[in-house]
C-alpha atoms as a PDB file:
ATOM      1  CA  UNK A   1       1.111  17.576  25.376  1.00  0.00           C
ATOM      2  CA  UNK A   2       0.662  13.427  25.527  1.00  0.00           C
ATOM      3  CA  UNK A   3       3.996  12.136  27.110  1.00  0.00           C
ATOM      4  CA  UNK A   4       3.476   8.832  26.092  1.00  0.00           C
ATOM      5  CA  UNK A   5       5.964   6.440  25.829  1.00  0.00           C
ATOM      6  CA  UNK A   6       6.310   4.236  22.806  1.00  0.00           C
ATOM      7  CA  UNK A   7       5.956   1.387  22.900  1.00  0.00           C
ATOM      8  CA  UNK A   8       3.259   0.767  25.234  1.00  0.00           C
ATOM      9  CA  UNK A   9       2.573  -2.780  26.427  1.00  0.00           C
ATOM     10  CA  UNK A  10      -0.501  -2.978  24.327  1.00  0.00           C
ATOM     11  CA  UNK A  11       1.343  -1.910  21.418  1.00  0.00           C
ATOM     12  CA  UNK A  12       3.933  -4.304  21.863  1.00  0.00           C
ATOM     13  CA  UNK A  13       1.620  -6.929  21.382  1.00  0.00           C
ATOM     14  CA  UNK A  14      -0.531  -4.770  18.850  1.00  0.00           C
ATOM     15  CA  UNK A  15       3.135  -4.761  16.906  1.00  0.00           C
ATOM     16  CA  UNK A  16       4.514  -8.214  17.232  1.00  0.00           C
ATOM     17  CA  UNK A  17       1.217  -9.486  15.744  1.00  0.00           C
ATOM     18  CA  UNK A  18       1.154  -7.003  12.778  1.00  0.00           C
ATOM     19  CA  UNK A  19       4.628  -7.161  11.926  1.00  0.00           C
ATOM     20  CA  UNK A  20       4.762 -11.401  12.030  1.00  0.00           C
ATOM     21  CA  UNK A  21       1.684 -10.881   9.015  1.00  0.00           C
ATOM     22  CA  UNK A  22       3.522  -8.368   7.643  1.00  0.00           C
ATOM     23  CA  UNK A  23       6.905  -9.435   7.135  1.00  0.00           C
ATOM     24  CA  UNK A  24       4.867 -13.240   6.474  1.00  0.00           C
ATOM     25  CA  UNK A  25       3.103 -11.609   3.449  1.00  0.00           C
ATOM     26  CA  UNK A  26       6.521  -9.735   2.023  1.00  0.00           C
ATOM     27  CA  UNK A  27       7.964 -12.674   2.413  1.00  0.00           C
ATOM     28  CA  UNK A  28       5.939 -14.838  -0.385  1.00  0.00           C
ATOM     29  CA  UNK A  29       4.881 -11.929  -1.754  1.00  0.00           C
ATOM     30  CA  UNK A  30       8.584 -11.211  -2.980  1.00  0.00           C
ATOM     31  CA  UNK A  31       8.757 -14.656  -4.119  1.00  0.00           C
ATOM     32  CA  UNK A  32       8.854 -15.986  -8.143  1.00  0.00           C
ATOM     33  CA  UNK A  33       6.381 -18.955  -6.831  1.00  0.00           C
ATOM     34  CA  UNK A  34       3.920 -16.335  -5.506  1.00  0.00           C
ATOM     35  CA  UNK A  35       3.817 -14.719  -9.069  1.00  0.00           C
ATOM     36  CA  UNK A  36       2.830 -18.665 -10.893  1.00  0.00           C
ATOM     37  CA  UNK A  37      -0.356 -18.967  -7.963  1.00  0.00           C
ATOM     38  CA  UNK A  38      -4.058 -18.156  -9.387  1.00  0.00           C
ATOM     39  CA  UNK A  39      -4.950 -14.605 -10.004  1.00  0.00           C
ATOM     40  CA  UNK A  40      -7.443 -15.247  -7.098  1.00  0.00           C
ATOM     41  CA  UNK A  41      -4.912 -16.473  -4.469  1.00  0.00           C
ATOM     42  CA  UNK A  42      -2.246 -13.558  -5.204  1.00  0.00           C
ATOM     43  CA  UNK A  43      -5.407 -11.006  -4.914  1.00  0.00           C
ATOM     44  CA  UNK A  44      -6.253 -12.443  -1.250  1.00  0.00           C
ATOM     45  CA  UNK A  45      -2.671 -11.800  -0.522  1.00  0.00           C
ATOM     46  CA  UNK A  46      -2.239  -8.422  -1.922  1.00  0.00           C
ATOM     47  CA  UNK A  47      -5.172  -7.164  -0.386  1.00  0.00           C
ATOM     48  CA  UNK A  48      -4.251  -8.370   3.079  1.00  0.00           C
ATOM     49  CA  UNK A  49      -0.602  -6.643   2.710  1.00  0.00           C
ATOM     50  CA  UNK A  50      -2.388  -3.196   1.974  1.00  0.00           C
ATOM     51  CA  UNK A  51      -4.485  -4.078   4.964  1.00  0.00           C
ATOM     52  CA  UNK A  52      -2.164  -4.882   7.657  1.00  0.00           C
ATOM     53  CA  UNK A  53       0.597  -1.800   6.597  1.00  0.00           C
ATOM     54  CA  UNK A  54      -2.757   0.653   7.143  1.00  0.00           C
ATOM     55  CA  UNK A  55      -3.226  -1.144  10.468  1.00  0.00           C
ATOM     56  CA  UNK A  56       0.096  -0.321  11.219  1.00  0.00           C
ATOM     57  CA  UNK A  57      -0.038   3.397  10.181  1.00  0.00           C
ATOM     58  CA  UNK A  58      -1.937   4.046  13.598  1.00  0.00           C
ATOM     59  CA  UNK A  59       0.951   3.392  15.555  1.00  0.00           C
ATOM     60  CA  UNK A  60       2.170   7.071  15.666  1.00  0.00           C
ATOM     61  CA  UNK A  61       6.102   6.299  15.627  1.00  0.00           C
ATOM     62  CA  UNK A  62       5.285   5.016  12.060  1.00  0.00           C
ATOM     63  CA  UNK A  63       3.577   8.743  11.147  1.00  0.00           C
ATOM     64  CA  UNK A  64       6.740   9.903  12.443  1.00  0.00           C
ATOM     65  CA  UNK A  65       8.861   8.384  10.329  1.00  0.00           C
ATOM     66  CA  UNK A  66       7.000   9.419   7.581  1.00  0.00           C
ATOM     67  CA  UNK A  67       6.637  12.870   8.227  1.00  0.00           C
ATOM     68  CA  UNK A  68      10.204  13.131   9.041  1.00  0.00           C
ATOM     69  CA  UNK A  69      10.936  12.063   4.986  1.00  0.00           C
ATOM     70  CA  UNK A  70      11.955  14.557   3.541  1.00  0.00           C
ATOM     71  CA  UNK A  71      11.951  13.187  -0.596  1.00  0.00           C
ATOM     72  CA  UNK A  72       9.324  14.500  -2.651  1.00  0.00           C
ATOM     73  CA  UNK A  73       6.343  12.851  -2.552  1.00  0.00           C
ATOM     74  CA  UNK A  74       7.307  10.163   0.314  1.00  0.00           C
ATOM     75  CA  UNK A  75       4.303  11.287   2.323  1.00  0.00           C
ATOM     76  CA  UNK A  76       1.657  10.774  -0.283  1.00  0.00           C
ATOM     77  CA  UNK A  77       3.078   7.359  -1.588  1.00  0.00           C
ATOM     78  CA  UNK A  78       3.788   5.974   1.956  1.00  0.00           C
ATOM     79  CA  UNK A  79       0.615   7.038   3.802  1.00  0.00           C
ATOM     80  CA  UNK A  80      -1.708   8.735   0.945  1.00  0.00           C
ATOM     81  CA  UNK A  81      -1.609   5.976  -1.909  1.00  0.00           C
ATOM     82  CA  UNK A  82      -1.451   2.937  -0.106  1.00  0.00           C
ATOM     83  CA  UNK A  83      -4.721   3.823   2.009  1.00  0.00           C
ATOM     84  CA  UNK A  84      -6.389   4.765  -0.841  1.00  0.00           C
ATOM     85  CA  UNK A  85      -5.570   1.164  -2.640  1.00  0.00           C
ATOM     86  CA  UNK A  86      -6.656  -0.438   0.689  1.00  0.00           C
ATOM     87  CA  UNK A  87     -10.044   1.322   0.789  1.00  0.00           C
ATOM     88  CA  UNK A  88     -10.743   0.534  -2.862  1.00  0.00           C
ATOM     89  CA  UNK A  89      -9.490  -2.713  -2.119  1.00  0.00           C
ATOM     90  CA  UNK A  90     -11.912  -2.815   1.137  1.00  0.00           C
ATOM     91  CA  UNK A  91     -15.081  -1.091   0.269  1.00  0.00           C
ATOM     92  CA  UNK A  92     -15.172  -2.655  -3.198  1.00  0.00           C
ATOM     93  CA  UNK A  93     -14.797  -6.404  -2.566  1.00  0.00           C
ATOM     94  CA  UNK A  94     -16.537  -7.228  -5.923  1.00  0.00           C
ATOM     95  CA  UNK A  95     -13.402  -8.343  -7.402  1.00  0.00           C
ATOM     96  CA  UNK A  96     -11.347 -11.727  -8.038  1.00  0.00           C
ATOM     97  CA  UNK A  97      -7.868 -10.443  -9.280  1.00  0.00           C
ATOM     98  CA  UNK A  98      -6.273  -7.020  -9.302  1.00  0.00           C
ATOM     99  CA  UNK A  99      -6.503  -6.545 -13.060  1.00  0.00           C
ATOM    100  CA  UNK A 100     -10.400  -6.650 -12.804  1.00  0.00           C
ATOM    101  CA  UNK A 101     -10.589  -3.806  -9.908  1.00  0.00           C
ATOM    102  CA  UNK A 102     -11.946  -0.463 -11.293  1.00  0.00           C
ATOM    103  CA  UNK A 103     -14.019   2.339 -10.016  1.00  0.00           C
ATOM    104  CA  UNK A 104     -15.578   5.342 -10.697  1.00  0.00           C
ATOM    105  CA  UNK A 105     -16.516   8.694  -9.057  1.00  0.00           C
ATOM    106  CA  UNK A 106     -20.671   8.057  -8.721  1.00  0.00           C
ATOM    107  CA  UNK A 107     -19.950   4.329  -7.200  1.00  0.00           C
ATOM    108  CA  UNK A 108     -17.324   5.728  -4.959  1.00  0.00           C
ATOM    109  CA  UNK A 109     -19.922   8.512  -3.560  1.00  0.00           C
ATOM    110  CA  UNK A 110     -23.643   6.572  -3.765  1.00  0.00           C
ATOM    111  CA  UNK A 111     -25.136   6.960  -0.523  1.00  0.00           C
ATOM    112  CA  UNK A 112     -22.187   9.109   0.884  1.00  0.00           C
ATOM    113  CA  UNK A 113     -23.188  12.841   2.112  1.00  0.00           C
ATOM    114  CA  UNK A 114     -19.689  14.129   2.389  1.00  0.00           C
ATOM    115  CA  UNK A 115     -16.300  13.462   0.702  1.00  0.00           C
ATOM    116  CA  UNK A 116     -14.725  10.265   1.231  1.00  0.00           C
ATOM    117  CA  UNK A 117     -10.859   9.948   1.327  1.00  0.00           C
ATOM    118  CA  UNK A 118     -11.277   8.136  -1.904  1.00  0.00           C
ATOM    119  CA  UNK A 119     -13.072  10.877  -3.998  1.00  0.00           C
ATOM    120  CA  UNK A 120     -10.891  13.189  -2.311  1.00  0.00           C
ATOM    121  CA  UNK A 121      -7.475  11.795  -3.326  1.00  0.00           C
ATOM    122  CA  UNK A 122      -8.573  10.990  -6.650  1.00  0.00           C
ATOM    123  CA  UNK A 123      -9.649  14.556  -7.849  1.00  0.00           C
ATOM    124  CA  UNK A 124      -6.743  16.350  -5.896  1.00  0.00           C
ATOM    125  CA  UNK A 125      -4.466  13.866  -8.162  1.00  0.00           C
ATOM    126  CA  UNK A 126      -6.372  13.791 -11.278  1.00  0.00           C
ATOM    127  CA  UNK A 127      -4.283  14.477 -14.363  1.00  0.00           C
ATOM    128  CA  UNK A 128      -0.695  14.602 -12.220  1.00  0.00           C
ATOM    129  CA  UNK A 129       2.201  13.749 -13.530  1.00  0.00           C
ATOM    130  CA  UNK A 130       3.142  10.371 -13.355  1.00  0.00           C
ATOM    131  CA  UNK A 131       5.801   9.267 -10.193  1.00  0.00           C
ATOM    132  CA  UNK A 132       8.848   7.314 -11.271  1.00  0.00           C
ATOM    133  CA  UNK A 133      10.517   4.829  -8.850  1.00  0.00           C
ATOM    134  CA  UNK A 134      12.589   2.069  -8.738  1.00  0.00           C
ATOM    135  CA  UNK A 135      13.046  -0.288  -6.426  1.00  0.00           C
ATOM    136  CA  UNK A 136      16.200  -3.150  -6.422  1.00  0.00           C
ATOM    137  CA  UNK A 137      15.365  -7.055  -5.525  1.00  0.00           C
ATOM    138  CA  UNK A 138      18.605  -7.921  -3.701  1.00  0.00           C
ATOM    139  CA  UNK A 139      18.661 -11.850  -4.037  1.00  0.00           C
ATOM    140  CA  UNK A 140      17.926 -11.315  -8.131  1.00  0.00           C
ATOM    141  CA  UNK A 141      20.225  -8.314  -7.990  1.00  0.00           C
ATOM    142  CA  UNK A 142      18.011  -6.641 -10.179  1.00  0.00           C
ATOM    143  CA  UNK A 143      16.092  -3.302 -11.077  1.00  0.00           C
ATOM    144  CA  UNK A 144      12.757  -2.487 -11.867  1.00  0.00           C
ATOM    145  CA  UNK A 145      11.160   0.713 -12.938  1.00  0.00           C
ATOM    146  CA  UNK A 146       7.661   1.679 -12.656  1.00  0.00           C
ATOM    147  CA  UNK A 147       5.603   4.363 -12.732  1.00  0.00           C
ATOM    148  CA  UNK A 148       2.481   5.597 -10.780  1.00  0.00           C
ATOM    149  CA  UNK A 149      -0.096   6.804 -12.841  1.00  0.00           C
ATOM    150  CA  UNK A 150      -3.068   8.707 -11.965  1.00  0.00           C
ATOM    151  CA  UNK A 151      -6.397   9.250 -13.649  1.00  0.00           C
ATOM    152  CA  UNK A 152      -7.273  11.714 -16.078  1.00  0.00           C
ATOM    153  CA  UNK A 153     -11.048  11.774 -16.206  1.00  0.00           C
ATOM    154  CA  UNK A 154     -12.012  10.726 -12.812  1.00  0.00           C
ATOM    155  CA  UNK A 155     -14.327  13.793 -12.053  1.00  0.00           C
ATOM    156  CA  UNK A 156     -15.814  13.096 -15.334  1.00  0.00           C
ATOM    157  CA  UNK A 157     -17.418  10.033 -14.028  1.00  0.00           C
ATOM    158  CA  UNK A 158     -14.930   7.541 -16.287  1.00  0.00           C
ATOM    159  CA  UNK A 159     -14.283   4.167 -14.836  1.00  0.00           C
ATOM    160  CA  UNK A 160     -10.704   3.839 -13.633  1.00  0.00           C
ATOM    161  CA  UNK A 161      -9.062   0.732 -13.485  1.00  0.00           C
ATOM    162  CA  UNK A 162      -6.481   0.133 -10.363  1.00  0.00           C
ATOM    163  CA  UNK A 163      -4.024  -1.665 -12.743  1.00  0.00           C
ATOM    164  CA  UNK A 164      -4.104   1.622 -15.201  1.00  0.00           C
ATOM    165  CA  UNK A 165      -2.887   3.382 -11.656  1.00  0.00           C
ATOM    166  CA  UNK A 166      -0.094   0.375 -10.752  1.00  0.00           C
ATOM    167  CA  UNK A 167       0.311  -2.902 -12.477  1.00  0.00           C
ATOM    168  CA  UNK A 168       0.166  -6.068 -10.565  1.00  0.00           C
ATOM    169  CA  UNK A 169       3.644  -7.601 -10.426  1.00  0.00           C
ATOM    170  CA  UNK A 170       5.788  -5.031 -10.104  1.00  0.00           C
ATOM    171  CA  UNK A 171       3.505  -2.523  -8.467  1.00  0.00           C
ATOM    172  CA  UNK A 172       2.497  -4.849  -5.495  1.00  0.00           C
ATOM    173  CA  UNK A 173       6.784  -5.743  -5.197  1.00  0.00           C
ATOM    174  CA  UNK A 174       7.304  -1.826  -5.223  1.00  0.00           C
ATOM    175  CA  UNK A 175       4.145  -0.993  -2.466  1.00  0.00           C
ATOM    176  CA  UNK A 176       5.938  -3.857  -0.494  1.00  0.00           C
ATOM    177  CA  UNK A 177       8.962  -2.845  -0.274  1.00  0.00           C
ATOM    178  CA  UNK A 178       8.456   0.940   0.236  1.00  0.00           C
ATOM    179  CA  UNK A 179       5.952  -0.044   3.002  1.00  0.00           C
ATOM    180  CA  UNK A 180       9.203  -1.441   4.612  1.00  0.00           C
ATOM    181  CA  UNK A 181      11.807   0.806   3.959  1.00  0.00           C
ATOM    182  CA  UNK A 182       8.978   2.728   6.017  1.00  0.00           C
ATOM    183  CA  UNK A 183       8.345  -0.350   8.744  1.00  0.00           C
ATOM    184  CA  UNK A 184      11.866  -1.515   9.395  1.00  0.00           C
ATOM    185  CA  UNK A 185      13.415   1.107  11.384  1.00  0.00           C
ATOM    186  CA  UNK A 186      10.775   1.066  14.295  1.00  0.00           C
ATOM    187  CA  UNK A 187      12.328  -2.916  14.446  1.00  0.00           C
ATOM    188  CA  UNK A 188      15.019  -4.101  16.974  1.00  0.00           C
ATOM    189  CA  UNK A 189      15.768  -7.465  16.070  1.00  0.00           C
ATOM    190  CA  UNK A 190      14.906 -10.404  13.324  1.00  0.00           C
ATOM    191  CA  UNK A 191      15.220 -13.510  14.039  1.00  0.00           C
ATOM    192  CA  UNK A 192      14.267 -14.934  10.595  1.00  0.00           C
ATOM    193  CA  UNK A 193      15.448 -12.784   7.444  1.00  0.00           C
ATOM    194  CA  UNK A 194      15.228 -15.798   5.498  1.00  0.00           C
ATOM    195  CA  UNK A 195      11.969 -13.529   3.773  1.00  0.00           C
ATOM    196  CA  UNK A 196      13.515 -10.767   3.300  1.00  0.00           C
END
């Protein structure tokens, strides 16, 4: 059994650096300017959010946390769907804006000789129901609904667009701030909650 002791010194560093970009990125992410910058610009941003939470994910305190979460489906929005939005986001940098990113099953597997977690996830979901969340913005004191929705015809070859899956906007606030209802407890102190 591995005793270790969390944090390590190596993580402390490995966390102060990842949480700074994190909390930097939720911070104008969660912003109304954010929403007015170029397609472009918000993209960069996005993508580096989905990025730095999966970078996270490897400290195992975080996996904790998340298997420990009991609510239905916690597991495979927390961990599951955000690294699969990071890997499309990652291994398909063709795009300029998150309404343009789309995919389908023979792009995802060309030159691949097994099943990659992104074929995978995508046919074990295909044709689910659709999740429902909300999620509360405390300084507009407001609530927003969404919904998760997966593909129907992905086996079938059919391109799938990422915005079909979770809309810009609202979808990138929601993925932010479940990623740190999720991040937040391993914290001990904030000096700045001017972003949040």
């Amino acid at each position: 059994m591995n005793k270790t002791i969390h944090p390590t010194k190596d993580e402390i560093e490995f966390l102060n650096l990842s949480f700074n970009r994190f909390l930097d990125l939720f911070g104008e992410i969660m912003t109304d300017e954010f929403w007015e910058q170029k397609p472009s610009y918000r993209f960069t941003k996005i993508k580096d959010i989905f990025a730095v939470y999966s970078e996270i994910l490897k400290y195992p305190p975080v996996q904790w946390v998340i298997d420990a979460n009991k609510r239905p489906n916690h597991s495979n929005v927390g961990k599951d769907l955000f690294k699969l939005i990071r890997h499309i986001l990652l291994h398909f940098p063709y795009f300029e804006k998150w309404d343009d990113v789309w995919i389908n099953r023979p792009i995802v597997n060309l030159y691949s000789t097994h099943q990659l977690f992104i074929d995978k996830f995508l046919s074990e979901n295909e044709g689910k129901e659709k999740l429902k969340y909300r999620f509360w913005e405390e300084k507009k004191k407001r609530m927003t609904y969404i919904s998760i929705t997966f593909p129907s015809d992905y086996t079938k070859g059919y391109k799938f667009f990422l915005k079909e899956m979770l809309p810009e906007q609202d979808g990138t606030k929601f993925s932010a701030i479940f990623m740190w209802d999720i991040l937040k407890v391993q914290v001990e102190e904030i000096r700045n909650t001017d972003k949040l």
